[in-house]
Every structure is written in structure tokens, then in C-alpha cells.
C-alpha atoms as a PDB file:
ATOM      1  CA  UNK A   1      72.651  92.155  79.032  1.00  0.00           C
ATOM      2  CA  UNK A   2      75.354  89.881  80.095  1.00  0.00           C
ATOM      3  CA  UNK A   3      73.980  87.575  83.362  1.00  0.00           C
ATOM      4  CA  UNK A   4      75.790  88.780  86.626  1.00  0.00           C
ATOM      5  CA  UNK A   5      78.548  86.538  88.432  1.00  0.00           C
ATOM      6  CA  UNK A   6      76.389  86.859  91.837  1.00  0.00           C
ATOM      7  CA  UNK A   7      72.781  87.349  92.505  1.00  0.00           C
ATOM      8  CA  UNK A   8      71.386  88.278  96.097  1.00  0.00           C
ATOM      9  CA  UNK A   9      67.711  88.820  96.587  1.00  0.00           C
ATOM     10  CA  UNK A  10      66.375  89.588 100.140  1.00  0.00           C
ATOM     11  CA  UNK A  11      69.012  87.865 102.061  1.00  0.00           C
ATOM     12  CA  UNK A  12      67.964  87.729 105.983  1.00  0.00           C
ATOM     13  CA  UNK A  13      70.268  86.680 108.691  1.00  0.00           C
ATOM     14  CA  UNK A  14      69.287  86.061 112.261  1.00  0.00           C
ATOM     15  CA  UNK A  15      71.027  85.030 115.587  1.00  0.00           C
ATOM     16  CA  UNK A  16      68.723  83.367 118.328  1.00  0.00           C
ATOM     17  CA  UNK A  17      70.057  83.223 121.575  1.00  0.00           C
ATOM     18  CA  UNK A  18      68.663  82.641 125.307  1.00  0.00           C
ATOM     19  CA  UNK A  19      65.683  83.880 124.260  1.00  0.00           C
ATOM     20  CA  UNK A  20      67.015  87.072 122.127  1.00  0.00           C
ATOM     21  CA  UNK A  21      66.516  87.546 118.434  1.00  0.00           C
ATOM     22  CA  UNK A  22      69.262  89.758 116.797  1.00  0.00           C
ATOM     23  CA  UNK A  23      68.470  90.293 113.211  1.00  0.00           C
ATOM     24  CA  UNK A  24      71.987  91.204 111.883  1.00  0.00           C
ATOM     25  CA  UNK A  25      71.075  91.059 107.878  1.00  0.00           C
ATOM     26  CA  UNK A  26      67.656  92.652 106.645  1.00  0.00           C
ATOM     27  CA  UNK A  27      66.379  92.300 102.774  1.00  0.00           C
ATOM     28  CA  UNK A  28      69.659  92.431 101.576  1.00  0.00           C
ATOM     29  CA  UNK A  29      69.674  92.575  97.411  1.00  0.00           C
ATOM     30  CA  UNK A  30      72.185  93.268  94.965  1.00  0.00           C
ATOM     31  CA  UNK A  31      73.760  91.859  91.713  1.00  0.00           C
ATOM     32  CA  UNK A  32      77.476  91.619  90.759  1.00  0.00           C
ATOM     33  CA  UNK A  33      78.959  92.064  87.418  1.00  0.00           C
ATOM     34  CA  UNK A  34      82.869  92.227  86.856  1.00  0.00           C
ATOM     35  CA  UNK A  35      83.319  95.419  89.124  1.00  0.00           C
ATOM     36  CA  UNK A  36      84.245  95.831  92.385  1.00  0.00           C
ATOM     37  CA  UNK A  37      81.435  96.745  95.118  1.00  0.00           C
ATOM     38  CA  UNK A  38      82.027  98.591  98.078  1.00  0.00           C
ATOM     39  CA  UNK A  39      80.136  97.963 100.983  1.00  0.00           C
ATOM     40  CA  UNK A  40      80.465 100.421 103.810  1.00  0.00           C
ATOM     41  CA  UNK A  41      78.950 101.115 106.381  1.00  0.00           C
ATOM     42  CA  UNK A  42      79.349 101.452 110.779  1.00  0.00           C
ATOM     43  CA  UNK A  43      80.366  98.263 112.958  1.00  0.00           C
ATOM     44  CA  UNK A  44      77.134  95.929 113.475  1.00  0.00           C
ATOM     45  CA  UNK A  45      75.687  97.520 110.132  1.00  0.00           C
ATOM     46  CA  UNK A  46      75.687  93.661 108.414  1.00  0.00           C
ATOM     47  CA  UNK A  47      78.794  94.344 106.218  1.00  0.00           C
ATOM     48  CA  UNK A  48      80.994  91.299 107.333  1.00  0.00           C
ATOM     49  CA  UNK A  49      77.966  88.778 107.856  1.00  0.00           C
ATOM     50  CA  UNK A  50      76.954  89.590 104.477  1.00  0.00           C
ATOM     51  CA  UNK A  51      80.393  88.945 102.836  1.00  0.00           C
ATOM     52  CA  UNK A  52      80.565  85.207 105.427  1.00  0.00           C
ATOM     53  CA  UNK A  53      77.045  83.989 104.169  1.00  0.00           C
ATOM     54  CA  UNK A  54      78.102  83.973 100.659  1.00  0.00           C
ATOM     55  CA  UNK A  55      80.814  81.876 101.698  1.00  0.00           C
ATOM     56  CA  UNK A  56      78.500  79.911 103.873  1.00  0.00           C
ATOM     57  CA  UNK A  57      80.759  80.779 106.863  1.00  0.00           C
ATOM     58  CA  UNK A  58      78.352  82.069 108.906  1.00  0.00           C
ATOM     59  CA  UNK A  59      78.602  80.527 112.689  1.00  0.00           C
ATOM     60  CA  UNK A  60      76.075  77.706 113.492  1.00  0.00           C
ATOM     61  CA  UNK A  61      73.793  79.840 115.303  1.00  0.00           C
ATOM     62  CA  UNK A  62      72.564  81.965 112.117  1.00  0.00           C
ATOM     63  CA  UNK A  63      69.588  81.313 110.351  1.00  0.00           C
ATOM     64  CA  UNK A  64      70.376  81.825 106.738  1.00  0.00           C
ATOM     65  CA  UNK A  65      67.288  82.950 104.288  1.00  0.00           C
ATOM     66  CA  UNK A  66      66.855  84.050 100.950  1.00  0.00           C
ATOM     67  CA  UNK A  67      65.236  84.585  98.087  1.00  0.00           C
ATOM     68  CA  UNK A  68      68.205  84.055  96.013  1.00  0.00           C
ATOM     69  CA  UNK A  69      71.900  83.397  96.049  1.00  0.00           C
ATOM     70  CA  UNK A  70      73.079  82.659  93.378  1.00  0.00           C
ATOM     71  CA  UNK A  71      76.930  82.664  92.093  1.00  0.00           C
ATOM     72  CA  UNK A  72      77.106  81.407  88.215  1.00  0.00           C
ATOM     73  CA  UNK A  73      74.936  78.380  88.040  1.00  0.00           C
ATOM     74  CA  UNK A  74      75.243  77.486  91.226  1.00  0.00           C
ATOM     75  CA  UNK A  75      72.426  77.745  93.848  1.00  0.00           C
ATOM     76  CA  UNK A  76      75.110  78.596  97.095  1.00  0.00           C
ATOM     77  CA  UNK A  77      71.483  78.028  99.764  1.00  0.00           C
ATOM     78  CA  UNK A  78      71.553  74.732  98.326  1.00  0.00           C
ATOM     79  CA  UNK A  79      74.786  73.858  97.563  1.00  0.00           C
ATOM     80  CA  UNK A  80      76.297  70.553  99.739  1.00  0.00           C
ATOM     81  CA  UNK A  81      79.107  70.986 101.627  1.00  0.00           C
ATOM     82  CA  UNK A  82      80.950  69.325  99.831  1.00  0.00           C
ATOM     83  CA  UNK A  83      80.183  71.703  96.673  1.00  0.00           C
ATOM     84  CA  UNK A  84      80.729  74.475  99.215  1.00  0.00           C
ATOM     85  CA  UNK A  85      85.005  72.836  99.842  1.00  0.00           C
ATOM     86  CA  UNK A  86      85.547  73.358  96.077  1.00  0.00           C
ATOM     87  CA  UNK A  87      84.061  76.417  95.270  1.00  0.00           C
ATOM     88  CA  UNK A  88      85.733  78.429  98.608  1.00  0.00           C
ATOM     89  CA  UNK A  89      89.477  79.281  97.626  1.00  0.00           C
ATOM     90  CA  UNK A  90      88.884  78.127  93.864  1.00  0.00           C
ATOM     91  CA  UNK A  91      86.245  80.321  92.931  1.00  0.00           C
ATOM     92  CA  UNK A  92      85.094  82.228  95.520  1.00  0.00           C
ATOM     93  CA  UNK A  93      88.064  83.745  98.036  1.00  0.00           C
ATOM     94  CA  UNK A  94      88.025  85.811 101.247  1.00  0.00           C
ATOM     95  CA  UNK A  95      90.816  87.668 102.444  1.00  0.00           C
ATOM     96  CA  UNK A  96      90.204  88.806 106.183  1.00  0.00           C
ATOM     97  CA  UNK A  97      91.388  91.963 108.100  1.00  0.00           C
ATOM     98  CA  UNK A  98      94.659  90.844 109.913  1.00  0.00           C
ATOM     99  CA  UNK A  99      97.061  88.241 108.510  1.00  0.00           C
ATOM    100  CA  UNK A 100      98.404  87.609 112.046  1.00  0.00           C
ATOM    101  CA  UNK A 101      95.049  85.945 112.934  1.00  0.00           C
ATOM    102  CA  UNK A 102      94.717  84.584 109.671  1.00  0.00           C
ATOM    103  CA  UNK A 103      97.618  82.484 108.415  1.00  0.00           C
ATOM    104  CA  UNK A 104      98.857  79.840 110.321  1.00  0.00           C
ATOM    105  CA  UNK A 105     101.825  80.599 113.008  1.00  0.00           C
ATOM    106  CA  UNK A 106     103.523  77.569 112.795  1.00  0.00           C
ATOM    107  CA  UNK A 107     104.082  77.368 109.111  1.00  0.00           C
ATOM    108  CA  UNK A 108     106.268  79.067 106.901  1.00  0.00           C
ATOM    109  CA  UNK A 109     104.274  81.327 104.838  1.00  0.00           C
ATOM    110  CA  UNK A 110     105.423  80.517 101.415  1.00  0.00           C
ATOM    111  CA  UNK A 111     104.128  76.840 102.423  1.00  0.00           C
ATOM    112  CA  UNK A 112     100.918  77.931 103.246  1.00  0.00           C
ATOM    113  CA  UNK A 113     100.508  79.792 100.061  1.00  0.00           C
ATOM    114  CA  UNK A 114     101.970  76.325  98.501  1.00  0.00           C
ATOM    115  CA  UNK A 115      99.397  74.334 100.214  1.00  0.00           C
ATOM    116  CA  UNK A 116      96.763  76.583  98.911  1.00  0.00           C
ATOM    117  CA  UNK A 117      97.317  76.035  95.771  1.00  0.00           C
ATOM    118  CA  UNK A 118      97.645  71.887  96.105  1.00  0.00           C
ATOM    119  CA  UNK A 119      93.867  72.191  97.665  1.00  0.00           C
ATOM    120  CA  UNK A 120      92.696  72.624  94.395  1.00  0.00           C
ATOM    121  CA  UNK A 121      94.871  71.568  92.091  1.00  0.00           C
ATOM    122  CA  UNK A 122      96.733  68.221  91.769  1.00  0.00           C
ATOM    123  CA  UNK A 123     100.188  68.940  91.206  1.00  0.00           C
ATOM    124  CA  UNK A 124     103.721  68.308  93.685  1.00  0.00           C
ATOM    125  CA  UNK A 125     105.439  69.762  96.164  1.00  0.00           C
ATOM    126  CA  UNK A 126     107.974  71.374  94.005  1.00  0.00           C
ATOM    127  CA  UNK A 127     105.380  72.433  90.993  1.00  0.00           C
ATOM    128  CA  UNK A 128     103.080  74.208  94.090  1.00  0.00           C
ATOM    129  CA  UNK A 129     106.357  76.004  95.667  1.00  0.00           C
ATOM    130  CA  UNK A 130     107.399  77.779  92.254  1.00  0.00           C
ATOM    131  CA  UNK A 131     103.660  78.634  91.776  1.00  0.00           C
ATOM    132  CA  UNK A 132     104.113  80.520  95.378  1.00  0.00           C
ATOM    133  CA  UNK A 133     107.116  81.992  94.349  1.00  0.00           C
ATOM    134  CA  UNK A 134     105.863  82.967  91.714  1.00  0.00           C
ATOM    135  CA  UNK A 135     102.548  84.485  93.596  1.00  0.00           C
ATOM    136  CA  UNK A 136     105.038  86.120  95.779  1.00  0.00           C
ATOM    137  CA  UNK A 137     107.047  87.961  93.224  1.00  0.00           C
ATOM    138  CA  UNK A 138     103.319  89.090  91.627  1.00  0.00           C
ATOM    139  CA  UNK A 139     102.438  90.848  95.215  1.00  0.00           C
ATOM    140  CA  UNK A 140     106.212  92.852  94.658  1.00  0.00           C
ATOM    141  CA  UNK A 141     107.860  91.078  97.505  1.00  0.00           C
ATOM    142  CA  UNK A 142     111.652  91.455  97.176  1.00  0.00           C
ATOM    143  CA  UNK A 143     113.309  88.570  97.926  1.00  0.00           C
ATOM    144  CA  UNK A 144     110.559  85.634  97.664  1.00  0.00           C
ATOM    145  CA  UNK A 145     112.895  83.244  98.330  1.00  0.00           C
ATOM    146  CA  UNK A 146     114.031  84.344 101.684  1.00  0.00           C
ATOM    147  CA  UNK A 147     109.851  85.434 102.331  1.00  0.00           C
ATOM    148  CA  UNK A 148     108.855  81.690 101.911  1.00  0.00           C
ATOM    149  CA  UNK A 149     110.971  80.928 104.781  1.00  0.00           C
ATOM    150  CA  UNK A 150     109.542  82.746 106.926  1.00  0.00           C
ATOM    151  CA  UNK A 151     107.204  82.163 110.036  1.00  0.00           C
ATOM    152  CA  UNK A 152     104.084  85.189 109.696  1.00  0.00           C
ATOM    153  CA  UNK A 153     105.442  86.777 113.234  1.00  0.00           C
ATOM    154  CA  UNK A 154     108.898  87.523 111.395  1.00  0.00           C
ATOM    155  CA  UNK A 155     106.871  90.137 108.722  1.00  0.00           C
ATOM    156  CA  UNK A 156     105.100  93.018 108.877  1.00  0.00           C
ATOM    157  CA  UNK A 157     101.893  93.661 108.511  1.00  0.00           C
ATOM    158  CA  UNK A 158     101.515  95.332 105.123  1.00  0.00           C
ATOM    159  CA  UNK A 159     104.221  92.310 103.958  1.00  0.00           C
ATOM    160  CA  UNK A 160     102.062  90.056 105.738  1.00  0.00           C
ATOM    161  CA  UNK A 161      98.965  91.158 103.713  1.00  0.00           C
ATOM    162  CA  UNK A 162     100.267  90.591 100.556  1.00  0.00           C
ATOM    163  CA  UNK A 163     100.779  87.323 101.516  1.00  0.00           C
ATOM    164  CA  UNK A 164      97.723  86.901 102.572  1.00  0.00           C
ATOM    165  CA  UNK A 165      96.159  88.099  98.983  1.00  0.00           C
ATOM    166  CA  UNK A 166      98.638  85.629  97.339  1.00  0.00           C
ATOM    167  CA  UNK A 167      97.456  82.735  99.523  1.00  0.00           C
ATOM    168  CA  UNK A 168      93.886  83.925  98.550  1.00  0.00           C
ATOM    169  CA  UNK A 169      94.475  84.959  94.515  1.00  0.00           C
ATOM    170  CA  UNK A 170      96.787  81.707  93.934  1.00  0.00           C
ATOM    171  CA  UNK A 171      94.191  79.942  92.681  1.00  0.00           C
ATOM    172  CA  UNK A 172      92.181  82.577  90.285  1.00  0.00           C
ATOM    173  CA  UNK A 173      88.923  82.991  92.082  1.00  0.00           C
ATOM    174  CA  UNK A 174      86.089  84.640  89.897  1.00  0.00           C
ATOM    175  CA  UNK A 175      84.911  86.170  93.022  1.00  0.00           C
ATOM    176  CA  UNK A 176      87.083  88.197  96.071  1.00  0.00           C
ATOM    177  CA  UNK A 177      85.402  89.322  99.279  1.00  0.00           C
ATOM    178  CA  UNK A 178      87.714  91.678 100.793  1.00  0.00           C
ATOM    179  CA  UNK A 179      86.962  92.084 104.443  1.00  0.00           C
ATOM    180  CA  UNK A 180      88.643  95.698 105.763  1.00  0.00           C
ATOM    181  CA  UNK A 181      92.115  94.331 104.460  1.00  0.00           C
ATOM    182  CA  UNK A 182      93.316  97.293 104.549  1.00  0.00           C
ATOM    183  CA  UNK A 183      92.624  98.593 108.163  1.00  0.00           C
ATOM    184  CA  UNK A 184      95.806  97.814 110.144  1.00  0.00           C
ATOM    185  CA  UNK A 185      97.662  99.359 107.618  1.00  0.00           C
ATOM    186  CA  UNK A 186      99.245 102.508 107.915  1.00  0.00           C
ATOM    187  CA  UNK A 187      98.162 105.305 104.970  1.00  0.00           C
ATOM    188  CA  UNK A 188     101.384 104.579 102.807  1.00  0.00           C
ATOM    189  CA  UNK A 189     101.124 100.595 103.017  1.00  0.00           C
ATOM    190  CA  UNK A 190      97.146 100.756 102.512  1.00  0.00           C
ATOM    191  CA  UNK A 191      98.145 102.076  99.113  1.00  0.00           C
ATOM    192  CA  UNK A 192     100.829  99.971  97.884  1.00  0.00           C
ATOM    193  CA  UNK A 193      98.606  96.764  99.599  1.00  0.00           C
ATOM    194  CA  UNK A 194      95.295  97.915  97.475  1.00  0.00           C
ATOM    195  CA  UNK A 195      97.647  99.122  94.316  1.00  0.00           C
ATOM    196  CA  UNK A 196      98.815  94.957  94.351  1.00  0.00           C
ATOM    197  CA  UNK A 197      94.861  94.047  94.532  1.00  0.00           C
ATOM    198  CA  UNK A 198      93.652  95.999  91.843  1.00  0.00           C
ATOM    199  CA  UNK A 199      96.704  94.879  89.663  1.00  0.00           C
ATOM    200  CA  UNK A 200      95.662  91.004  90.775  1.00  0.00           C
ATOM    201  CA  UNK A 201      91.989  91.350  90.276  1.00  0.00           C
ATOM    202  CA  UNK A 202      92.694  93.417  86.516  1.00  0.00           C
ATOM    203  CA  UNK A 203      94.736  90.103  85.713  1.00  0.00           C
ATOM    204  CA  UNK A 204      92.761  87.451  86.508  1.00  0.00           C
ATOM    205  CA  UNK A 205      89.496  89.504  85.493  1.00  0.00           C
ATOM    206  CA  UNK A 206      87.656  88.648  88.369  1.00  0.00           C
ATOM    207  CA  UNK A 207      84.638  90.558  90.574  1.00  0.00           C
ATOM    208  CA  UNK A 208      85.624  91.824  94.171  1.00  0.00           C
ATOM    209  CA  UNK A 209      83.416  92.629  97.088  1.00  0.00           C
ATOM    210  CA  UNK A 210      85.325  95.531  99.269  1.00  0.00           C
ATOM    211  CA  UNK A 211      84.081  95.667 102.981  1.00  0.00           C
ATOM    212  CA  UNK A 212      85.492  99.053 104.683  1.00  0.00           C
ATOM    213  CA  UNK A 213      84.486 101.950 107.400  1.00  0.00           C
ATOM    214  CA  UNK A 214      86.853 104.180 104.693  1.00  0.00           C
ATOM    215  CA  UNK A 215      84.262 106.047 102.844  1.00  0.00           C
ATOM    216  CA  UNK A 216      87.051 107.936 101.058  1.00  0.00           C
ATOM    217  CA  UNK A 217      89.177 104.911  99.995  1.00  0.00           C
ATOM    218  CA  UNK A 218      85.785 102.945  98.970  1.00  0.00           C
ATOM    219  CA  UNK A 219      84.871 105.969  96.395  1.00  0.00           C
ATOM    220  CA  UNK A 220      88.645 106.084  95.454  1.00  0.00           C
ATOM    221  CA  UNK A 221      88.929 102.498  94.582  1.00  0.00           C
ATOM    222  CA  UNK A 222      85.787 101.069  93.948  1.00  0.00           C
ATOM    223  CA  UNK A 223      83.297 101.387  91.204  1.00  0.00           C
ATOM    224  CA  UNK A 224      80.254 100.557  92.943  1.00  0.00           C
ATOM    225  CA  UNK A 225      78.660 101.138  96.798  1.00  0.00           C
ATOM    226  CA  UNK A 226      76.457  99.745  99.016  1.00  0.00           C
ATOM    227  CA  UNK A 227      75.620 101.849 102.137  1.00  0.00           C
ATOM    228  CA  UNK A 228      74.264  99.615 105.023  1.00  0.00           C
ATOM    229  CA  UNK A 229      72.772 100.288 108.258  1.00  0.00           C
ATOM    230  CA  UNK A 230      71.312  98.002 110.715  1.00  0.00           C
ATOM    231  CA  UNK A 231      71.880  95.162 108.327  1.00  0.00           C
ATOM    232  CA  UNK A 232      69.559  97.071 105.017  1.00  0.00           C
ATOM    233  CA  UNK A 233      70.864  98.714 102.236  1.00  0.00           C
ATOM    234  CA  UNK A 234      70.015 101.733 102.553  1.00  0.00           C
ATOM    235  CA  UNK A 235      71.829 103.671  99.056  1.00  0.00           C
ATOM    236  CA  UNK A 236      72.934 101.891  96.208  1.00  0.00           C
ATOM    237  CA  UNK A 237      75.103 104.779  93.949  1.00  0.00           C
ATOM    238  CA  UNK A 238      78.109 104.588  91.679  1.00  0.00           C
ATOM    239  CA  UNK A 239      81.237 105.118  94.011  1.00  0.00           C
ATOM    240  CA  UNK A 240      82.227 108.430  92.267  1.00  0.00           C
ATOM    241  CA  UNK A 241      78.877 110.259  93.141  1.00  0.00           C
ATOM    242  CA  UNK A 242      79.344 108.782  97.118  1.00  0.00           C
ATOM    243  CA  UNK A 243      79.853 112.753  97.578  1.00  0.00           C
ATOM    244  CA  UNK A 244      76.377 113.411  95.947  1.00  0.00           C
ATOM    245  CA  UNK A 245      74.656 110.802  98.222  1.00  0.00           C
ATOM    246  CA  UNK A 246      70.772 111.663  99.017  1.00  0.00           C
ATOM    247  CA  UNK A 247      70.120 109.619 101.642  1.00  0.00           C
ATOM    248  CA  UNK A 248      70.793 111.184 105.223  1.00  0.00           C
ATOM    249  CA  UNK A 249      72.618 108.687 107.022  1.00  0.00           C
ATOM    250  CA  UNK A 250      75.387 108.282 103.919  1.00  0.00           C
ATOM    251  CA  UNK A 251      75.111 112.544 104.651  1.00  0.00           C
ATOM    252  CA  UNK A 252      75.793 112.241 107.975  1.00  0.00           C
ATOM    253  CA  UNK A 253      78.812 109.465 107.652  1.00  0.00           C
ATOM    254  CA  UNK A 254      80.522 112.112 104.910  1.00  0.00           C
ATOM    255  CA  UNK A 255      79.894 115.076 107.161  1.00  0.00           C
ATOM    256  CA  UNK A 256      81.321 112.758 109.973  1.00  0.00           C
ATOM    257  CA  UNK A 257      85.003 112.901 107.848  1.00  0.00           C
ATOM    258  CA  UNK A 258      87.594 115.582 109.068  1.00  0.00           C
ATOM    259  CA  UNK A 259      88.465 117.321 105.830  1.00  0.00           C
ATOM    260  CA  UNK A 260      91.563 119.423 105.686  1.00  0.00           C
ATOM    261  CA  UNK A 261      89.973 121.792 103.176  1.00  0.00           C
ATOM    262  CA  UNK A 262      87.213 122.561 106.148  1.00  0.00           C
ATOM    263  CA  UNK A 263      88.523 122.539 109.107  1.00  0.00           C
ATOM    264  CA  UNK A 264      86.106 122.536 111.840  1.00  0.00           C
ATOM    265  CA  UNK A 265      85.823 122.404 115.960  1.00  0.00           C
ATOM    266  CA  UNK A 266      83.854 119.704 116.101  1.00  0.00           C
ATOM    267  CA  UNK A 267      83.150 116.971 113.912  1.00  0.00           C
ATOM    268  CA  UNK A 268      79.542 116.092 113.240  1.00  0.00           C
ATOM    269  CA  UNK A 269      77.428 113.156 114.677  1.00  0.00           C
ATOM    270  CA  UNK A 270      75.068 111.085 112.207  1.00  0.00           C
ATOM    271  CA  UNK A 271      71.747 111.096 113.174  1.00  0.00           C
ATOM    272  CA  UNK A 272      70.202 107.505 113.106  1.00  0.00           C
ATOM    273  CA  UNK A 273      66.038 107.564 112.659  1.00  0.00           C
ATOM    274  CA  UNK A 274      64.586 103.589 113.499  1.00  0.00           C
ATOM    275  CA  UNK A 275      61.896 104.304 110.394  1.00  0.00           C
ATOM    276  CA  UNK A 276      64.782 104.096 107.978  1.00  0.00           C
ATOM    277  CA  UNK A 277      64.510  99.785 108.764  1.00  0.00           C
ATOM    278  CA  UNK A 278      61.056  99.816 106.960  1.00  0.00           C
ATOM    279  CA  UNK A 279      61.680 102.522 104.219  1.00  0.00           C
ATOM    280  CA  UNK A 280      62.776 101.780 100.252  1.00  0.00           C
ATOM    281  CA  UNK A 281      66.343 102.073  99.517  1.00  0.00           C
ATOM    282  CA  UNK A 282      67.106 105.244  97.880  1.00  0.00           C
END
């Protein structure tokens, strides 16, 4: 059996502050092959401080444990800072929820996307702007060359996503963590955004980490999910049987969806039981 690209074993992450202990991150353990992972769960469920701490984003105040975290050969616990600059963009790449907090206001975009790509690679001005261009006509913008001119405020958000996943894919990462990039998007443009990811990711044959509340998109589009609450991982199941889930919190989440095929008064509240913290995953 072919080694997986990532390796987590009973990752723990804790925030200490005037005197409180909030442990966001409990046991967390998975492996990653070349599939994308969905990771779903409510807000404050450890979803987004998972994706940051492989990264080694996490803000100073977290304590950072683990059995294991390891991404190829490379120990990322252990790894300098230094390591850390190269591998973040260039083999490991994040793109975040909103572009308009995101990319930088005061830049064109196209020379963001440029300056990207010169992070990590040692080539000119005018090599790194055709590589954008380029990047930009992959993400089907019309027009690239007018795009690149642009300041973010003068797109729209599902234009200014896709630049946002061509700032983040310029450079071939082996590894995406996609945190709810999709969730100031309107139904149509959440399509046509994730339609341009999977085409990207199929290309450069890398791994992806999806982090959504959309427990229909995540069994749509992913192959794999992780069900968190509390910061554990509660259900690990393929992403097509997310309808057969077992475990009663994933139950009550799906019974939480309107459906149009069963309409109903009132939609249905999950229940949440505190022993669930100390209990296997299912």
C-alpha cells in the first residue's frame, strides 16, 4: 500500500487564556492519500484550526501536540520556520473563505498572483506575469488581460475566488486546504468556482482538504468525510454513504437539511450528548 501524502495521529490543540483552558482540537487522526477529504462539521467543531495547524498558522496562543504530523518526509511539529516559508504556497496551499479579506487591496490582482509565483521560483517579472496569465485563463476568466489590472474591490466575488485559487494553485502544491471557499458564493457561482477546483486539483494530481457546513456539497464533491464535533472526529465514512451515517449527531445534522422532496413545518434540532467527547469514533 502506497504511503499517504499526510499523516495525523492524535493532534490536540489548546488555547490558555486568563485563566481559561479551551480545548478547540481533541485526538484528531486521519491519513491522506490523493483524494479529497471533507471535513464538516458546526462552527467551533475544530474544522478550521485543524486545516491552520498543518500549516503551522495557528495564533501564538495555541499549544500544538501530536503524535504525528507528518506530510511526505517531512516531520511539520518539527519543521524550522524556515522549512515551514518553503513548504507553505509550494507544497502545501490554503485558500481561505473570502478573497476580499484575503488578497491584498492595494495591488492589482494579476500581480499578486505574479508575485506568488516569484516566492518560489526564480524567474522575472515578465516570465511570472505570463505564468499569471496563464493561471488566469486556467480558472476561465475572460479577458485575463484586462483581470490583471484590476484592484480585488473592482471584481466579484465568485471572479474574485478564482483568483484567489490561481494565486494559491500557481505554484502546484501536492496538498490544498480549502477553507469554506465556497460560502459567499451564491448556488450558481459555488458550482462553476468548485467545477475550476476539481479541474485544477485533477491536473496537477494533488490531495485537497475541503472544510464546509454544506453537508450536501461535501458528499457531492468529495470522496472522503470527516464529521467533527467539539474538536473529535466523531465518523469517518466514504462521502457517498454520508446519507447512511450511523452516528447520531451526523443523523441529526442530515435531518437538520430542508429537503424539497419532504417538506416539513419545522426543521429538526441535533441533539448534542457531552459523552460523545470520550467515546470511539464510529
Amino acid at each position: 500500500m502506497q504511503d499517504p501524502l499526510l499523516s495525523v495521529r492524535d493532534l490536540n490543540i489548546t488555547f490558555r487564556s486568563e485563566g481559561r483552558v479551551t480545548q478547540a482540537v481533541r485526538g484528531v487522526s486521519f491519513d491522506l492519500g490523493a483524494e479529497k477529504l471533507g471535513i464538516v462539521g458546526e462552527s467551533g467543531s475544530g474544522k478550521s484550526q485543524t486545516g491552520r495547524a498543518l500549516m503551522r498558522l495557528s495564533p501564538p496562543s495555541a499549544e500544538i501536540t501530536a503524535e504525528r504530523m507528518q506530510f511526505g518526509g517531512i516531520d511539520l511539529l518539527r519543521a524550522s520556520e524556515r522549512q515551514m516559508m518553503r513548504i507553505r504556497g509550494n507544497d502545501i496551499a490554503m485558500i481561505l473563505q473570502d478573497p476580499k479579506y484575503s488578497l491584498n487591496p492595494l495591488m492589482k490582482v494579476g500581480k499578486q498572483i505574479a508575485e506568488a509565483y516569484r516566492m518560489h521560483h526564480r524567474v522575472g517579472r515578465s516570465e511570472a506575469r505570463s505564468r499569471a496569465m496563464a493561471m488566469l485563463e486556467s480558472v476561465h476568466i475572460r479577458d485575463p488581460e484586462r483581470v490583471y489590472e484590476l484592484l480585488p474591490h473592482e471584481v466579484s466575488g465568485g471572479m474574485g475566488q478564482r483568483i484567489m485559487i490561481a494565486m494559491m494553485l500557481i505554484a502546484e502544491p501536492k496538498l490544498i486546504i480549502a477553507d469554506e471557499p465556497t460560502s459567499a458564493l451564491d448556488v450558481t457561482v459555488r458550482r462553476q468556482v468548485l467545477s475550476v477546483l476539481q479541474e485544477l486539483v485533477d491536473r496537477a494530481g494533488a490531495s485537497l482538504i475541503f472544510i464546509s457546513h454544506d453537508l450536501n456539497l461535501v458528499a457531492d464533491f468529495c470522496d472522503r468525510v470527516l464529521v467533527m464535533y467539539r474538536g473529535r472526529v466523531l465518523e469517518n465514512l466514504p462521502a457517498a454513504a454520508l446519507g447512511q451515517a450511523r452516528h447520531p449527531y451526523t443523523r441529526g445534522l442530515l435531518d437538520s437539511l430542508p429537503r424539497l422532496d419532504h417538506p416539513c413545518d419545522e426543521l429538526a434540532v441535533p441533539v448534542r450528548d457531552p459523552a460523545w467527547l470520550d467515546a470511539p469514533a464510529a
